[in-house]
C-alpha atoms as a PDB file:
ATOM      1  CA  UNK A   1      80.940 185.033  33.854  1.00  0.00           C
ATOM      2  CA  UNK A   2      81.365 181.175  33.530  1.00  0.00           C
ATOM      3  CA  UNK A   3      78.089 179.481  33.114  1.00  0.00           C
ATOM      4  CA  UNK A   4      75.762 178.973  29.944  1.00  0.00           C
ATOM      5  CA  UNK A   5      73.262 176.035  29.025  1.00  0.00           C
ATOM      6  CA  UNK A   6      71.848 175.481  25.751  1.00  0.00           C
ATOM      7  CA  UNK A   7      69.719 172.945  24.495  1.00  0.00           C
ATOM      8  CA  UNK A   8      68.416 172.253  20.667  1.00  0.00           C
ATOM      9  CA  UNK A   9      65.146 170.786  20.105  1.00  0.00           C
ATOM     10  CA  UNK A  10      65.453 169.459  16.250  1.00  0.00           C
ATOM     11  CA  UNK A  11      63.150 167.844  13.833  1.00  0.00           C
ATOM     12  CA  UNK A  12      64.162 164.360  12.053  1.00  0.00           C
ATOM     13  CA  UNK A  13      62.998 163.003   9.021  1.00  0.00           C
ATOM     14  CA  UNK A  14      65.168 159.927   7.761  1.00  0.00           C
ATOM     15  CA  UNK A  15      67.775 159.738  10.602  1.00  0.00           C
ATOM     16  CA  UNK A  16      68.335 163.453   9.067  1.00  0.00           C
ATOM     17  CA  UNK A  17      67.880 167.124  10.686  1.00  0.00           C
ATOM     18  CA  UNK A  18      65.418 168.612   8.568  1.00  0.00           C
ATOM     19  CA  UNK A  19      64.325 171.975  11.136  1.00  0.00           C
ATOM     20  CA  UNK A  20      65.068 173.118  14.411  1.00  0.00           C
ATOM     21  CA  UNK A  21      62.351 173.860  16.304  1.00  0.00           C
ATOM     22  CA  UNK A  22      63.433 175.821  19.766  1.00  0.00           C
ATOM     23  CA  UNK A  23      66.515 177.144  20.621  1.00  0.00           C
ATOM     24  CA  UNK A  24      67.096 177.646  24.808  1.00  0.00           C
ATOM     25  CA  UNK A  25      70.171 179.634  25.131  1.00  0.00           C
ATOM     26  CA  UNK A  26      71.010 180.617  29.221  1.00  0.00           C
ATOM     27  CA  UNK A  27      73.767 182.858  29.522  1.00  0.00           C
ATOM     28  CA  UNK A  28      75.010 184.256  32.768  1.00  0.00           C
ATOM     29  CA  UNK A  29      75.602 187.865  32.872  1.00  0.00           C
ATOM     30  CA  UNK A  30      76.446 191.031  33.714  1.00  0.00           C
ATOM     31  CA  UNK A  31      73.591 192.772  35.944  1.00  0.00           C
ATOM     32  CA  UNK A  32      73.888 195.960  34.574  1.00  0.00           C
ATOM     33  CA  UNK A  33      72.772 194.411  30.798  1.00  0.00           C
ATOM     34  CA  UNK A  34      69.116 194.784  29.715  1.00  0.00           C
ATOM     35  CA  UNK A  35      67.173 191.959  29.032  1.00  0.00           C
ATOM     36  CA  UNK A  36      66.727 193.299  25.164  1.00  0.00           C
ATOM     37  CA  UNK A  37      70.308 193.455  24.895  1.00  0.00           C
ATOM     38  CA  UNK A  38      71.321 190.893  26.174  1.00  0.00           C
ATOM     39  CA  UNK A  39      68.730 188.661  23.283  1.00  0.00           C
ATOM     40  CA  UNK A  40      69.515 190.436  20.750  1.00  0.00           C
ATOM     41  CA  UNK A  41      73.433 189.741  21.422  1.00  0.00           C
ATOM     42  CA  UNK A  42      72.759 185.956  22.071  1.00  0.00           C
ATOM     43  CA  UNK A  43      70.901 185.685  18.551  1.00  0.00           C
ATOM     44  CA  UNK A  44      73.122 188.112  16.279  1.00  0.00           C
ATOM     45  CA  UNK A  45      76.669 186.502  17.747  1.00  0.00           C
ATOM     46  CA  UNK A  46      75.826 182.862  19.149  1.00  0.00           C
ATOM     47  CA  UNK A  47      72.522 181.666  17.443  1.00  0.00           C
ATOM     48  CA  UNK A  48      72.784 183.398  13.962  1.00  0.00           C
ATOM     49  CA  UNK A  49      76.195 182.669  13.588  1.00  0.00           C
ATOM     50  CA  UNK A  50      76.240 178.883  14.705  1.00  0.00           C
ATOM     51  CA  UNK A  51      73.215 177.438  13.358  1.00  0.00           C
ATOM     52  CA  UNK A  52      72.672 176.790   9.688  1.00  0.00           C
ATOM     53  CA  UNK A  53      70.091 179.216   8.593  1.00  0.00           C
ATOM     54  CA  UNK A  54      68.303 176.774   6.495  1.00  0.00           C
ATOM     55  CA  UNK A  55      66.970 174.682   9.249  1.00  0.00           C
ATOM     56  CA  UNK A  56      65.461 177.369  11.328  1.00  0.00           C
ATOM     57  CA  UNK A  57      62.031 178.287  10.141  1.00  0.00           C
ATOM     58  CA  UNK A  58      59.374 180.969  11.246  1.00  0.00           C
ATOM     59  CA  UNK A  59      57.762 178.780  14.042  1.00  0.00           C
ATOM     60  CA  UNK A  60      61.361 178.550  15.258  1.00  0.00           C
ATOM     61  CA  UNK A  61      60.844 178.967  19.152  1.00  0.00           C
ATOM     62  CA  UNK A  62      63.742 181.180  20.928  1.00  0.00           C
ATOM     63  CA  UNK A  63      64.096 180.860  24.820  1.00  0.00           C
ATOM     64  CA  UNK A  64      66.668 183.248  25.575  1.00  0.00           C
ATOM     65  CA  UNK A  65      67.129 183.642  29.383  1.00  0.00           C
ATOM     66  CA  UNK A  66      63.588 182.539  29.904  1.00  0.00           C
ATOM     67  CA  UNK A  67      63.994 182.128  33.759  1.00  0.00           C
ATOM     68  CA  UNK A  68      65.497 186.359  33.667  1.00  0.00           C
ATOM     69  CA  UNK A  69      68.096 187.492  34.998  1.00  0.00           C
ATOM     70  CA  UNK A  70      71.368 185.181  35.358  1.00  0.00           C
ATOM     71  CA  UNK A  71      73.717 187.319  37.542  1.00  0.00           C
ATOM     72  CA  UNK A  72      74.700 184.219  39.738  1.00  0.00           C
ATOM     73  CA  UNK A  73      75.547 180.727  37.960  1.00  0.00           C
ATOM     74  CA  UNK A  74      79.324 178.962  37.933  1.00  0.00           C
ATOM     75  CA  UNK A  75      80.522 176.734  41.140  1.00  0.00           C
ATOM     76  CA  UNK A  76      78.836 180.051  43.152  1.00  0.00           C
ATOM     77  CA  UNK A  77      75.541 179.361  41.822  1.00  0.00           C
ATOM     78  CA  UNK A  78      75.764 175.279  41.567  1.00  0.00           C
ATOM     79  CA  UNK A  79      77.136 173.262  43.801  1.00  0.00           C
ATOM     80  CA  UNK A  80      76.527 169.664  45.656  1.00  0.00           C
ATOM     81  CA  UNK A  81      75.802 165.973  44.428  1.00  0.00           C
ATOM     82  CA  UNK A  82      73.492 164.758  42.533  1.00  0.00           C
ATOM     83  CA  UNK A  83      72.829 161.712  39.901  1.00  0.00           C
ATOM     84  CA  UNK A  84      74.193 158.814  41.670  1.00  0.00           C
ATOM     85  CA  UNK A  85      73.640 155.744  39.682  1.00  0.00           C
ATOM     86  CA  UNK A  86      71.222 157.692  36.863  1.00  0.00           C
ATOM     87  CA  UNK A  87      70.848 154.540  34.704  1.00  0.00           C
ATOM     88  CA  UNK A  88      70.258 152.062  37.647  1.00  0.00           C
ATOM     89  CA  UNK A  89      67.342 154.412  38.476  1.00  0.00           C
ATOM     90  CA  UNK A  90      65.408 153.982  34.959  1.00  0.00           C
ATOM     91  CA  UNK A  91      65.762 150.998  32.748  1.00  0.00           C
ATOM     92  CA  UNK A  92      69.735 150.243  32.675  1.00  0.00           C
ATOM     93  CA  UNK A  93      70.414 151.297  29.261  1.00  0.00           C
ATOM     94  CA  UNK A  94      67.092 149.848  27.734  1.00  0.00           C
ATOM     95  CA  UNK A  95      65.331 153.259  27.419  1.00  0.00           C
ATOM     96  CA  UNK A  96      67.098 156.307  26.466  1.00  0.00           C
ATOM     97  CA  UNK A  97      68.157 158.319  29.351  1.00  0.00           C
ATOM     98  CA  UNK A  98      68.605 162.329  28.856  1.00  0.00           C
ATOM     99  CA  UNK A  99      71.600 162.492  31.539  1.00  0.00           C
ATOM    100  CA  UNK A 100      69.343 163.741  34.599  1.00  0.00           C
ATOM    101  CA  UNK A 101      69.337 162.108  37.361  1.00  0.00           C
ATOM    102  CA  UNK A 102      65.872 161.370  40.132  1.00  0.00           C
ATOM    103  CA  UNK A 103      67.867 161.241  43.355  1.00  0.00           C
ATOM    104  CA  UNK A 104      68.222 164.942  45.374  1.00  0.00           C
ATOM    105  CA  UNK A 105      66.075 166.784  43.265  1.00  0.00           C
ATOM    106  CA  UNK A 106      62.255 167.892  44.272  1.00  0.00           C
ATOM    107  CA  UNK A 107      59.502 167.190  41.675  1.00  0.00           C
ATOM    108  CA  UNK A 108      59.391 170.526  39.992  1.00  0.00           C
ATOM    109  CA  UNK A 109      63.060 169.319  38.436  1.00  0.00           C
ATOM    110  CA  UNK A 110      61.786 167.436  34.886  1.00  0.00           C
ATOM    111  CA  UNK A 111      64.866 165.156  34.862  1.00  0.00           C
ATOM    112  CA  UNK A 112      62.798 163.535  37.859  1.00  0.00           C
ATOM    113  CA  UNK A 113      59.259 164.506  37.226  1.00  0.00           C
ATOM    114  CA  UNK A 114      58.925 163.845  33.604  1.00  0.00           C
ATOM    115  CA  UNK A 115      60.558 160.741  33.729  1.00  0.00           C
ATOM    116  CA  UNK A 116      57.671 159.388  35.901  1.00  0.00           C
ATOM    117  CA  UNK A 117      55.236 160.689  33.610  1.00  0.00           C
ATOM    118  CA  UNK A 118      57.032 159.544  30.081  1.00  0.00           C
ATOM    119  CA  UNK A 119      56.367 156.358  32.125  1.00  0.00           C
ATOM    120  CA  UNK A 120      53.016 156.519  33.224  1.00  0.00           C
ATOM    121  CA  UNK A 121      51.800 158.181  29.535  1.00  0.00           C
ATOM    122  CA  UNK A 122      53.858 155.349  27.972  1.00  0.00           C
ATOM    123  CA  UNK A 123      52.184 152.533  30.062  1.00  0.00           C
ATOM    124  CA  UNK A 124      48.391 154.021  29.639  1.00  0.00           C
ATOM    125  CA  UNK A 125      49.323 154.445  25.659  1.00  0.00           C
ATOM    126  CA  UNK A 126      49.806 150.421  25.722  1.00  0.00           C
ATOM    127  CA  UNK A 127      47.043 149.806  28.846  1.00  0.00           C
ATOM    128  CA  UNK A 128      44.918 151.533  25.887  1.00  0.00           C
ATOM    129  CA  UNK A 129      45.543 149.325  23.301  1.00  0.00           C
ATOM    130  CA  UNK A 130      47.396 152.124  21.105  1.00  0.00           C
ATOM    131  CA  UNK A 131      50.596 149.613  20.987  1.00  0.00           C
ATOM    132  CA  UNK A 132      52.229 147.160  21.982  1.00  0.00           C
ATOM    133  CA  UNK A 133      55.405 149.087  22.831  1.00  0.00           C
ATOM    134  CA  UNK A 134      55.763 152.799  23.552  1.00  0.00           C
ATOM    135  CA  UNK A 135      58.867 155.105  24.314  1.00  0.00           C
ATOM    136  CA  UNK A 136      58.271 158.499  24.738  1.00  0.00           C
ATOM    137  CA  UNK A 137      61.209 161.240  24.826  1.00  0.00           C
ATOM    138  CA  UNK A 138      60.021 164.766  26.030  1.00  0.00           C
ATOM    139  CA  UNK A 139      62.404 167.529  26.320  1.00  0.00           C
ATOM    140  CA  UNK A 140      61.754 171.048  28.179  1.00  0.00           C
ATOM    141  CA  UNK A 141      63.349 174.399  28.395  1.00  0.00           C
ATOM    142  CA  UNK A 142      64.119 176.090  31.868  1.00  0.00           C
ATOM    143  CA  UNK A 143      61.247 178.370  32.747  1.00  0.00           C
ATOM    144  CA  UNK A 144      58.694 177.442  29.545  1.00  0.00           C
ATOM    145  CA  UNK A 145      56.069 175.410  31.395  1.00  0.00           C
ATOM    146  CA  UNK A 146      55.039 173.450  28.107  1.00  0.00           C
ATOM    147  CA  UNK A 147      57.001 170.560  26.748  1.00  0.00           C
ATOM    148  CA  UNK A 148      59.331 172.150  23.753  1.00  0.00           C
ATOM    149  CA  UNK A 149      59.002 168.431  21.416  1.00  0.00           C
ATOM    150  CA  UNK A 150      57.332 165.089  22.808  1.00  0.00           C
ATOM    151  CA  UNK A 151      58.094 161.905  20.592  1.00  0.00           C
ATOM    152  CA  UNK A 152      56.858 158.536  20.725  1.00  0.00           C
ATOM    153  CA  UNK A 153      58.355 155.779  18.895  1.00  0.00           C
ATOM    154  CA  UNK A 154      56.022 152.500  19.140  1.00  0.00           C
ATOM    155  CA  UNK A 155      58.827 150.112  17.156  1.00  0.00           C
ATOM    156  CA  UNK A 156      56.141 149.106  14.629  1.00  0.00           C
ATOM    157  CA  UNK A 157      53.709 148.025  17.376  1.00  0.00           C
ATOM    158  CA  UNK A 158      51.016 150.878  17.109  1.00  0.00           C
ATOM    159  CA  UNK A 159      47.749 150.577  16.105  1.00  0.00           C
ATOM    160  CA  UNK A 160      47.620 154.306  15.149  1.00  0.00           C
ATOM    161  CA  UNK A 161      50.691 156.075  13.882  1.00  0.00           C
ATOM    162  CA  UNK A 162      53.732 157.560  16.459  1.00  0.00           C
ATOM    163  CA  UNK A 163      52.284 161.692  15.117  1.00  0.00           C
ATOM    164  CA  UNK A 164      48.919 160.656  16.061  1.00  0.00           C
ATOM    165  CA  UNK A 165      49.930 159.198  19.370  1.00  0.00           C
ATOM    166  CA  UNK A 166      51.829 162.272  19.934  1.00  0.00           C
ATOM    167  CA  UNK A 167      48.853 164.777  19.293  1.00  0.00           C
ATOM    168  CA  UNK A 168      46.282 162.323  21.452  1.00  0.00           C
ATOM    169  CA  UNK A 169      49.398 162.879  24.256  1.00  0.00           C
ATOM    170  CA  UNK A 170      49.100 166.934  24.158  1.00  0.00           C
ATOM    171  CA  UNK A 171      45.055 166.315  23.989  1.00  0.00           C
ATOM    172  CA  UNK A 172      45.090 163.869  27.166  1.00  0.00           C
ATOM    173  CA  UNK A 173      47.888 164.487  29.211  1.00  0.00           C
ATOM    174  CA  UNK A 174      48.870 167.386  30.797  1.00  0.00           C
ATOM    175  CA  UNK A 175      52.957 167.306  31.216  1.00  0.00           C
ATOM    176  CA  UNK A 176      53.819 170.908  32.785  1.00  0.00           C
ATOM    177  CA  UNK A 177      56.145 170.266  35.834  1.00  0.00           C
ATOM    178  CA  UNK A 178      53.294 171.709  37.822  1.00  0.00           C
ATOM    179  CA  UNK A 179      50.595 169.140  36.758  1.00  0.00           C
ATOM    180  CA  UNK A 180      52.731 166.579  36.568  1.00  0.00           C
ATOM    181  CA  UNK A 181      53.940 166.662  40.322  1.00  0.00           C
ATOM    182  CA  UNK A 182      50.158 167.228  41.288  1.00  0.00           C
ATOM    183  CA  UNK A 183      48.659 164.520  38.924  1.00  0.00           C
ATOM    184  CA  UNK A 184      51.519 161.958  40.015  1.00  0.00           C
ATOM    185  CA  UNK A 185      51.009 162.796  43.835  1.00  0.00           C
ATOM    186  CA  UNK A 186      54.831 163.785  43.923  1.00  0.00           C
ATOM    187  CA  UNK A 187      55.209 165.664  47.070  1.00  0.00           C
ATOM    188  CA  UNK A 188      54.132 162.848  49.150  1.00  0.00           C
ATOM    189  CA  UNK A 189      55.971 160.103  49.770  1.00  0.00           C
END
């Protein structure tokens, strides 16, 4: 069984990692392997063992296999082209870019969908006055609907500090995958 995706979301203080705050952990496997097993494998032999206990704390969010079952993944369950030109597509290296790419992928794929939104929330957040600058970074986890982190950095240039931009963002704007390709008119051309 070839195929596993994992994604950290950590916390920074200083340029330092200070928590981790959710762990996605996709593993294909077997189908005869319960869900429960299957969880409690990936956190007593992958996550306990890799991560330093220290920086995982009791809000700690674990997404193990959130989408279910993973009986079909490797070249079977991938396959095609995608991501042509990824950095051409955004802001050539101005911005950071997370790797995903817009072309040949339908809204409900984030690396497309909540680009266009980091935009759109970044340019009302300086349409409102709240700075002068805004980038936002938002990651997700396969099948949790909810952003796992959203961070703005506004270079110096807000009005109101980066935290309290970020909490006005989760009052304001809704970034699920769902209201984002319904808010952003995304299945129409």
């Amino acid at each position: 069984r070839p195929d596993a995706k994992s994604q950290v979301t950590c916390r920074y203080e200083g340029g330092k990692v200070v928590g981790i705050d959710a762990v996605v952990l996709s593993t294909q496997h077997n189908p005869e392997v319960s869900y429960n097993d299957l969880r409690d494998g990936v956190m007593e032999l992958i996550i306990k063992q890799v991560l330093p206990a220290e920086l995982l704390h009791k809000d700690t969010q674990f997404h193990i296999n959130p989408t279910g079952n993973f009986v079909i993944g490797g070249p079977v369950g991938d396959c095609g082209l995608t991501g042509r030109k990824i950095i051409v597509d955004s802001y050539g290296g101005m911005a950071r870019h997370g790797g995903g790419a817009f072309s040949g992928k339908d809204p409900s794929k984030v690396d497309r969908s909540a680009a266009y939104a980091g935009r759109y929330v970044a340019k009302n957040i300086v349409a409102a006055g709240l700075a002068e600058r805004c980038e936002i970074q938002v990651s997700y986890a396969i099948g949790v609907a909810q952003p796992t982190s959203i961070s703005i950095n506004t270079f110096g240039t807000g009005k109101v500090s980066d935290e309290k931009i970020v909490q006005l963002v989760r009052e304001h704007f809704d970034l699920r995958p769902y209201a984002i390709t319904k808010i952003l008119d995304l299945l129409h051309p």
